[in-house]
C-alpha atoms as a PDB file:
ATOM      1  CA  UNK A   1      83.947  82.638  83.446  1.00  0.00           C
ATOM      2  CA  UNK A   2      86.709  81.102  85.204  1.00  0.00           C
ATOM      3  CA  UNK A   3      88.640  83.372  87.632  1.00  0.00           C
ATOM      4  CA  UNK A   4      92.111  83.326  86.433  1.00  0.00           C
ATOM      5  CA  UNK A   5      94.171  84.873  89.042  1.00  0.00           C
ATOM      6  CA  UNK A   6      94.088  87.154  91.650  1.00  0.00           C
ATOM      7  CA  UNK A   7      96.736  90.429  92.201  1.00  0.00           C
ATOM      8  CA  UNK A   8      97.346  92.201  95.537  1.00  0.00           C
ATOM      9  CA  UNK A   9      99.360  95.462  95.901  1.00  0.00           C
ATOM     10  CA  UNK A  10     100.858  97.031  99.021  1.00  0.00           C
ATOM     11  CA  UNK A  11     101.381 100.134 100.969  1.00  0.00           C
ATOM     12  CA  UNK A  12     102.245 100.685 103.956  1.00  0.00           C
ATOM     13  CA  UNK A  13     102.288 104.036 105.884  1.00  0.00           C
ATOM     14  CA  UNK A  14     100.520 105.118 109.443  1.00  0.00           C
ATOM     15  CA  UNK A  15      97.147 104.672 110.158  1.00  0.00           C
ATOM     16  CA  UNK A  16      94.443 107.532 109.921  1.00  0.00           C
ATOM     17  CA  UNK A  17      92.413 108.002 112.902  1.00  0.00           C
ATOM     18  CA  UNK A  18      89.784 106.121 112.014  1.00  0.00           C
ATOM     19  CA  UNK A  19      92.424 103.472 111.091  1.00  0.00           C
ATOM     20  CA  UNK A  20      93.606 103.431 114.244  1.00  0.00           C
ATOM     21  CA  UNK A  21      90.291 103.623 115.992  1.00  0.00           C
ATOM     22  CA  UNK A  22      88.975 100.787 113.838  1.00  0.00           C
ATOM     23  CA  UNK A  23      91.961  98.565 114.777  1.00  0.00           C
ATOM     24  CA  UNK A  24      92.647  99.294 117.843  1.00  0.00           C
ATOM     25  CA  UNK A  25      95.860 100.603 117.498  1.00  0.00           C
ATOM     26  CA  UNK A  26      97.988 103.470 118.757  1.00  0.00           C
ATOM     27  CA  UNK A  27      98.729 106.367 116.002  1.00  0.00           C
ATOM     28  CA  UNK A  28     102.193 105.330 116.236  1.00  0.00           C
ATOM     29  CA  UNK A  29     101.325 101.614 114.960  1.00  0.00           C
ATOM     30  CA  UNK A  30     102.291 101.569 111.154  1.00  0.00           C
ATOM     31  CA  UNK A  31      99.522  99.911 108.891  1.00  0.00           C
ATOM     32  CA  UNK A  32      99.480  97.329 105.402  1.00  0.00           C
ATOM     33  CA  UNK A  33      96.659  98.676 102.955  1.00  0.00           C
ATOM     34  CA  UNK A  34      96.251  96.531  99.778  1.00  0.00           C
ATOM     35  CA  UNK A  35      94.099  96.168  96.552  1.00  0.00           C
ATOM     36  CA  UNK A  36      93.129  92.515  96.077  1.00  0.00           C
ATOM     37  CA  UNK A  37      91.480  92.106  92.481  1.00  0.00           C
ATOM     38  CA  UNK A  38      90.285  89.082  91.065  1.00  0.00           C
ATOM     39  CA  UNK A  39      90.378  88.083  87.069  1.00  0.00           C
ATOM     40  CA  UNK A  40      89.068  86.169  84.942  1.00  0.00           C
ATOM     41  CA  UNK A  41      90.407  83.931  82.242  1.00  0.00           C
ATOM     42  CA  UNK A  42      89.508  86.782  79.966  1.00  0.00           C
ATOM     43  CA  UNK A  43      91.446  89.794  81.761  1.00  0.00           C
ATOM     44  CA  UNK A  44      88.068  91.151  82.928  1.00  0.00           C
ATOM     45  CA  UNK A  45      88.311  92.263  86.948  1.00  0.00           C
ATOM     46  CA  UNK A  46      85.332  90.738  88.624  1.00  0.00           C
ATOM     47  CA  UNK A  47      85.901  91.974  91.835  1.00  0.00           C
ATOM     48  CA  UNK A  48      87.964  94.584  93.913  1.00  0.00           C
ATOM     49  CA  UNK A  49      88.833  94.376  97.664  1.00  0.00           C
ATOM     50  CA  UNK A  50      89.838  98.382  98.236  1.00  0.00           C
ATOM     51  CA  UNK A  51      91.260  99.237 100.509  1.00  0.00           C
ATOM     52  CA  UNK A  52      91.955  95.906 102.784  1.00  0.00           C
ATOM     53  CA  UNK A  53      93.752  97.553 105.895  1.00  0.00           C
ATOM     54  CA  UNK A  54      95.700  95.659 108.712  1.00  0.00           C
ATOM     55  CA  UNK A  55      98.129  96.133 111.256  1.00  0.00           C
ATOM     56  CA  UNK A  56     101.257  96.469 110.085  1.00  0.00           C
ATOM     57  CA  UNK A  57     103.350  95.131 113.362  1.00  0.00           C
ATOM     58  CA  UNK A  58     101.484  91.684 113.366  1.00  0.00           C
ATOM     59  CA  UNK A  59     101.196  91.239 109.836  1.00  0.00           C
ATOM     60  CA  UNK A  60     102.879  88.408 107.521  1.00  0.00           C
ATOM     61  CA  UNK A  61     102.791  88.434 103.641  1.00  0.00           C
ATOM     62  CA  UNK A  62     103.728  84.939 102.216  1.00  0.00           C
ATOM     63  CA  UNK A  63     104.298  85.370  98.196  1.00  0.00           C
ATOM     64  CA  UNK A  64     105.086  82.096  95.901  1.00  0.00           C
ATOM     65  CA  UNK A  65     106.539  82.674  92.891  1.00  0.00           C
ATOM     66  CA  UNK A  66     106.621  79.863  90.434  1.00  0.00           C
ATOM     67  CA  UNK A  67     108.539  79.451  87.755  1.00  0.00           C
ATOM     68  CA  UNK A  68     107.248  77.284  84.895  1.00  0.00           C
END
Protein backbone atom coordinates (compact mmCIF):
# COMPACT_ATOMS: atom_id res chain seq x y z
CA UNK A 1 0.00 0.00 0.00
CA UNK A 2 1.55 2.97 -1.36
CA UNK A 3 -0.09 6.32 -0.40
CA UNK A 4 -1.02 7.88 -3.59
CA UNK A 5 -1.95 11.35 -2.86
CA UNK A 6 -3.20 13.42 -0.38
CA UNK A 7 -6.51 16.06 -0.75
CA UNK A 8 -7.16 19.07 1.53
CA UNK A 9 -10.41 21.13 1.48
CA UNK A 10 -11.10 24.58 2.93
CA UNK A 11 -13.43 26.70 4.86
CA UNK A 12 -13.11 29.48 6.32
CA UNK A 13 -15.60 31.29 8.66
CA UNK A 14 -15.15 32.71 12.50
CA UNK A 15 -13.94 30.81 15.15
CA UNK A 16 -16.23 29.12 17.87
CA UNK A 17 -15.35 29.87 21.32
CA UNK A 18 -13.46 27.18 21.95
CA UNK A 19 -11.73 28.04 18.61
CA UNK A 20 -10.86 31.08 19.75
CA UNK A 21 -9.91 30.03 23.23
CA UNK A 22 -7.76 27.24 21.82
CA UNK A 23 -5.88 29.71 19.55
CA UNK A 24 -5.67 32.44 21.25
CA UNK A 25 -7.54 34.60 19.24
CA UNK A 26 -10.15 37.33 19.53
CA UNK A 27 -13.87 36.26 18.29
CA UNK A 28 -13.40 38.71 15.66
CA UNK A 29 -10.22 36.74 14.18
CA UNK A 30 -11.58 34.71 11.11
CA UNK A 31 -10.32 30.98 11.05
CA UNK A 32 -9.06 28.16 8.00
CA UNK A 33 -10.64 24.64 8.90
CA UNK A 34 -9.62 21.84 6.45
CA UNK A 35 -9.98 18.02 5.80
CA UNK A 36 -6.58 16.55 4.92
CA UNK A 37 -7.10 12.81 3.68
CA UNK A 38 -4.55 10.60 2.58
CA UNK A 39 -4.95 7.72 -0.34
CA UNK A 40 -3.65 5.06 -1.42
CA UNK A 41 -2.67 3.81 -4.82
CA UNK A 42 -5.92 1.93 -4.63
CA UNK A 43 -8.45 4.92 -3.82
CA UNK A 44 -8.77 3.56 -0.26
CA UNK A 45 -8.53 6.71 2.47
CA UNK A 46 -6.07 5.63 5.08
CA UNK A 47 -6.26 8.45 7.12
CA UNK A 48 -8.35 11.68 7.89
CA UNK A 49 -7.07 14.91 9.56
CA UNK A 50 -10.78 16.52 10.60
CA UNK A 51 -11.07 19.22 11.33
CA UNK A 52 -7.34 20.90 11.12
CA UNK A 53 -8.15 24.55 12.38
CA UNK A 54 -5.79 27.66 12.13
CA UNK A 55 -5.80 31.21 12.20
CA UNK A 56 -7.02 32.60 9.40
CA UNK A 57 -5.05 36.21 9.53
CA UNK A 58 -1.53 34.49 9.64
CA UNK A 59 -2.22 31.74 7.47
CA UNK A 60 -0.63 30.92 3.87
CA UNK A 61 -1.91 28.12 1.51
CA UNK A 62 0.72 27.33 -1.25
CA UNK A 63 -1.09 24.94 -4.02
CA UNK A 64 1.07 23.46 -7.14
CA UNK A 65 -0.70 22.41 -9.84
CA UNK A 66 1.10 20.38 -12.41
CA UNK A 67 0.29 19.77 -15.57
CA UNK A 68 1.58 16.58 -17.21
Amino acid sequence: MTIARITESFTADMPTEDEATTLRVGAGVPVIRYTRRHITDTGRVVEVAHPIVRRGDATIVDSVIERD
